[in-house]
N, C-alpha and C. Protein backbone atom coordinates (compact mmCIF):
# COMPACT_ATOMS: atom_id res chain seq x y z
N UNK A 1 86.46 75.39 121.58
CA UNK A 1 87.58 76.24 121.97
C UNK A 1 88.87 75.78 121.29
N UNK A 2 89.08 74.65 120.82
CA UNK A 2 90.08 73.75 120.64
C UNK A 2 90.33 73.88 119.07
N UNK A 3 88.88 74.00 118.22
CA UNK A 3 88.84 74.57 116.83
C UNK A 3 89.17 76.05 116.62
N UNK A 4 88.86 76.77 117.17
CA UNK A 4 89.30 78.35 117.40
C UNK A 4 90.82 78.38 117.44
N UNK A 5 91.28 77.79 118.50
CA UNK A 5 92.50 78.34 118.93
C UNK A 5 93.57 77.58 117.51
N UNK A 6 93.05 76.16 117.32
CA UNK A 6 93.77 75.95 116.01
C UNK A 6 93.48 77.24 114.53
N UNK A 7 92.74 77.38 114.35
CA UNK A 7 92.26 78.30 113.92
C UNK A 7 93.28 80.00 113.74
N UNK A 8 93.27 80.11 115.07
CA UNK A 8 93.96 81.28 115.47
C UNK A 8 95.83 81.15 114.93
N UNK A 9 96.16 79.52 115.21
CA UNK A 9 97.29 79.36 115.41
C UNK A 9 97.71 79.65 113.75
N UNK A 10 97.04 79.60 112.74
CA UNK A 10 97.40 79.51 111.09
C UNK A 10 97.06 80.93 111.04
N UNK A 11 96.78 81.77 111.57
CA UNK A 11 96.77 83.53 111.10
C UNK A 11 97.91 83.66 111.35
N UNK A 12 98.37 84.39 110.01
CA UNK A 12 99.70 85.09 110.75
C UNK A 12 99.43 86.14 111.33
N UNK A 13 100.84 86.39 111.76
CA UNK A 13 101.14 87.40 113.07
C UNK A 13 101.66 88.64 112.08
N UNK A 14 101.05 89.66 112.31
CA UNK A 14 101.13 90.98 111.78
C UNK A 14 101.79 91.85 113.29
N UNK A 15 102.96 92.33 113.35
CA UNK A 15 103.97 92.90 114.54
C UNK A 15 103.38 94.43 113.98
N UNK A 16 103.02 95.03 115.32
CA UNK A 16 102.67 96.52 115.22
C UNK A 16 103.75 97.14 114.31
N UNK A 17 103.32 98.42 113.77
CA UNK A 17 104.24 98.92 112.40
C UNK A 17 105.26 99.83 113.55
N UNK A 18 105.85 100.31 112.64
CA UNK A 18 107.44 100.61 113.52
C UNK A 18 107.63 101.92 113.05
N UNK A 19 106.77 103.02 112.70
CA UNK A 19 106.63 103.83 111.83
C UNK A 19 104.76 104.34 111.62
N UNK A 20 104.66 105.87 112.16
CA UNK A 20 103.76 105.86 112.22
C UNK A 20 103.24 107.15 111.20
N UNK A 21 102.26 107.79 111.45
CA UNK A 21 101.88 109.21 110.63
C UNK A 21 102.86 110.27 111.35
N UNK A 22 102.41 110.10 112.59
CA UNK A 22 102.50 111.01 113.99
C UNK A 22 104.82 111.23 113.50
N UNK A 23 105.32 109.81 113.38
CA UNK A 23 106.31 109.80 113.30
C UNK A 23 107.11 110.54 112.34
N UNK A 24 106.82 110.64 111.41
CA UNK A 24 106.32 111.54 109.50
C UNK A 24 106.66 113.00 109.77
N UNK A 25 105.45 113.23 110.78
CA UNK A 25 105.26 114.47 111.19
C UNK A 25 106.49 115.01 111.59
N UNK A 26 106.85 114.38 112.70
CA UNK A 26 107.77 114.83 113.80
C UNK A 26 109.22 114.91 112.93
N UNK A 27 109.34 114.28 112.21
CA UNK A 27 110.40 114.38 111.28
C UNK A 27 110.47 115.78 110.17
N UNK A 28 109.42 116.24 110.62
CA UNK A 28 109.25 117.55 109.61
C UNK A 28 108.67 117.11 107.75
N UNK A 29 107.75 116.25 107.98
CA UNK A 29 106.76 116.21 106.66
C UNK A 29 105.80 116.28 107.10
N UNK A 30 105.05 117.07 105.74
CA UNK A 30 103.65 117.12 106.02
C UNK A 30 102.83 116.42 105.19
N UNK A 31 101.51 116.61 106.21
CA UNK A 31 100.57 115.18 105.69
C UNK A 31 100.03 114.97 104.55
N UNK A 32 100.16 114.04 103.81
CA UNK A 32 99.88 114.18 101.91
C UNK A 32 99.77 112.68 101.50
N UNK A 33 99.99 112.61 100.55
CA UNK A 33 99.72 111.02 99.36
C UNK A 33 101.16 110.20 99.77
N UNK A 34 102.21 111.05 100.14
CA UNK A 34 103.28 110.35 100.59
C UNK A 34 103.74 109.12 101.26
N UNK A 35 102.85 110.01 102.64
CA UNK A 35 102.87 109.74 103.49
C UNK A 35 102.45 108.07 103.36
N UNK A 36 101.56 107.61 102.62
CA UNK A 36 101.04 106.20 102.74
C UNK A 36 101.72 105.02 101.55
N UNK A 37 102.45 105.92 100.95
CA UNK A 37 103.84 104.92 100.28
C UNK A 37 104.82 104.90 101.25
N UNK A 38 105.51 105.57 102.33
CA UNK A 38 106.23 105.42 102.92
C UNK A 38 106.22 104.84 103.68
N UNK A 39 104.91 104.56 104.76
CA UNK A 39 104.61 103.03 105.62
C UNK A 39 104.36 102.42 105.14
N UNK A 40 104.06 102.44 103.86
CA UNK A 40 103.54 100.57 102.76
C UNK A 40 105.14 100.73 103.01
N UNK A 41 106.61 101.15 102.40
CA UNK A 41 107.41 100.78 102.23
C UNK A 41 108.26 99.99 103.58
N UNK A 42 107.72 100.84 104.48
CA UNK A 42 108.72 100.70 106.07
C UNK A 42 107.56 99.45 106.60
N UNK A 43 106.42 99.13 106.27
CA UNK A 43 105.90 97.76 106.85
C UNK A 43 106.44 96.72 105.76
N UNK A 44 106.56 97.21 104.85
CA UNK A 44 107.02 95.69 103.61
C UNK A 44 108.49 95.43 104.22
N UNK A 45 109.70 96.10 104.69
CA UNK A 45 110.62 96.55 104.84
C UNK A 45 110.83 95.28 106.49
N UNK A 46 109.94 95.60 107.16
CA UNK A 46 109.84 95.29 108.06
C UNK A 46 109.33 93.71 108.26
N UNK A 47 108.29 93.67 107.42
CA UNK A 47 107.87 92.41 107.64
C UNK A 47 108.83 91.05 106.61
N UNK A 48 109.79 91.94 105.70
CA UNK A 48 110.37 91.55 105.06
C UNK A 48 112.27 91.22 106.25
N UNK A 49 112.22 91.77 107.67
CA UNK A 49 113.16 91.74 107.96
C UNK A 49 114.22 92.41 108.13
N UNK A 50 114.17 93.26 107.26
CA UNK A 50 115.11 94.58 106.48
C UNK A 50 115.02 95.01 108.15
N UNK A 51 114.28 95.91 108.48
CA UNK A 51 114.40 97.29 109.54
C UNK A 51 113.53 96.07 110.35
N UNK A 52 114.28 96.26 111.78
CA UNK A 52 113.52 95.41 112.93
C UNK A 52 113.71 96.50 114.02
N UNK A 53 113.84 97.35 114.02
CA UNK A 53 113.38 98.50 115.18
C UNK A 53 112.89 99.88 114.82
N UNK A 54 112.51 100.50 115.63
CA UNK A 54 111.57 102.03 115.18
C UNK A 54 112.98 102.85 114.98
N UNK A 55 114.30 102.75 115.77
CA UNK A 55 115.09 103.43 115.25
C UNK A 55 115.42 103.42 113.93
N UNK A 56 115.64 102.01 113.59
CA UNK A 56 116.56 101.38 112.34
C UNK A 56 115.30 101.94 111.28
N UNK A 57 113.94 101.94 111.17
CA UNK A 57 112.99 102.51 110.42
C UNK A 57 113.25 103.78 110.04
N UNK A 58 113.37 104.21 110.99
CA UNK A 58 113.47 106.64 111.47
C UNK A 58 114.24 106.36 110.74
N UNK A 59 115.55 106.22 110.99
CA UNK A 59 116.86 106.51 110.40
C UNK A 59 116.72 106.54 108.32
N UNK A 60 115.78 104.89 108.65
CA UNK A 60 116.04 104.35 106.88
C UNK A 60 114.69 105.65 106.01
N UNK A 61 113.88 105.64 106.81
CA UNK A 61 112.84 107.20 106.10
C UNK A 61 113.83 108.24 106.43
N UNK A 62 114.55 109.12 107.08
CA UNK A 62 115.21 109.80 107.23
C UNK A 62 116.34 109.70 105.84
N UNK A 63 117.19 109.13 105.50
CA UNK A 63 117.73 108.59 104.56
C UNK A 63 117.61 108.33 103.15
N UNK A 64 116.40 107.63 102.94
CA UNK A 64 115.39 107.44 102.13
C UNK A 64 114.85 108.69 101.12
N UNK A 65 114.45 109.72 102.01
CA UNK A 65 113.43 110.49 101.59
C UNK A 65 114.23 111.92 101.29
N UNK A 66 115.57 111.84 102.25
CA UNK A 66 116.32 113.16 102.17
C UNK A 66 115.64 113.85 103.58
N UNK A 67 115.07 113.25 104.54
CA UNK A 67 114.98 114.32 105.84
C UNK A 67 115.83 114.99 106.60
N UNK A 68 115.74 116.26 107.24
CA UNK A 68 116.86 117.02 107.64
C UNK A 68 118.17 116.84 107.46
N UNK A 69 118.02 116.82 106.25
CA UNK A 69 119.32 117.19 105.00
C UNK A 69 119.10 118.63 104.82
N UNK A 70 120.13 119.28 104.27
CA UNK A 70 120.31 120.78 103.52
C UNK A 70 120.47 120.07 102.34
N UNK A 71 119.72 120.96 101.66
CA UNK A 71 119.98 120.74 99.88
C UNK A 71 121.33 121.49 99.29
């Protein structure tokens, strides 16, 4: 038990993503090739420190991408 848990203790810690498909959606995009550069970007983003909340994420894809903007 004692080898395990050392074990366990050297994985890093991967923090649930902050940014989802479902989230994409709701923002008014639809589902495509995009979509999976934009959470590679908002988890690198994240695990990098940059965006540490689901707001501060929304906002930076919102921003980012041009969402509910008028052209």
């Amino acid at each position: 038990l004692l080898r395990k848990r050392e074990e366990f203790a050297n994985e890093p810690i991967i923090p649930p993503p902050l940014v989802r498909g479902d989230d994409l959606i709701a923002l008014g995009m639809k589902p495509g090739p995009k979509f999976g550069e934009i959470l590679e970007a908002v988890e690198t983003l994240q695990l990098e420190g940059v965006l540490k909340d689901r707001e501060e994420a929304l906002d930076w894809v919102t921003r980012e991408y041009s969402l509910g903007q008028k052209a």
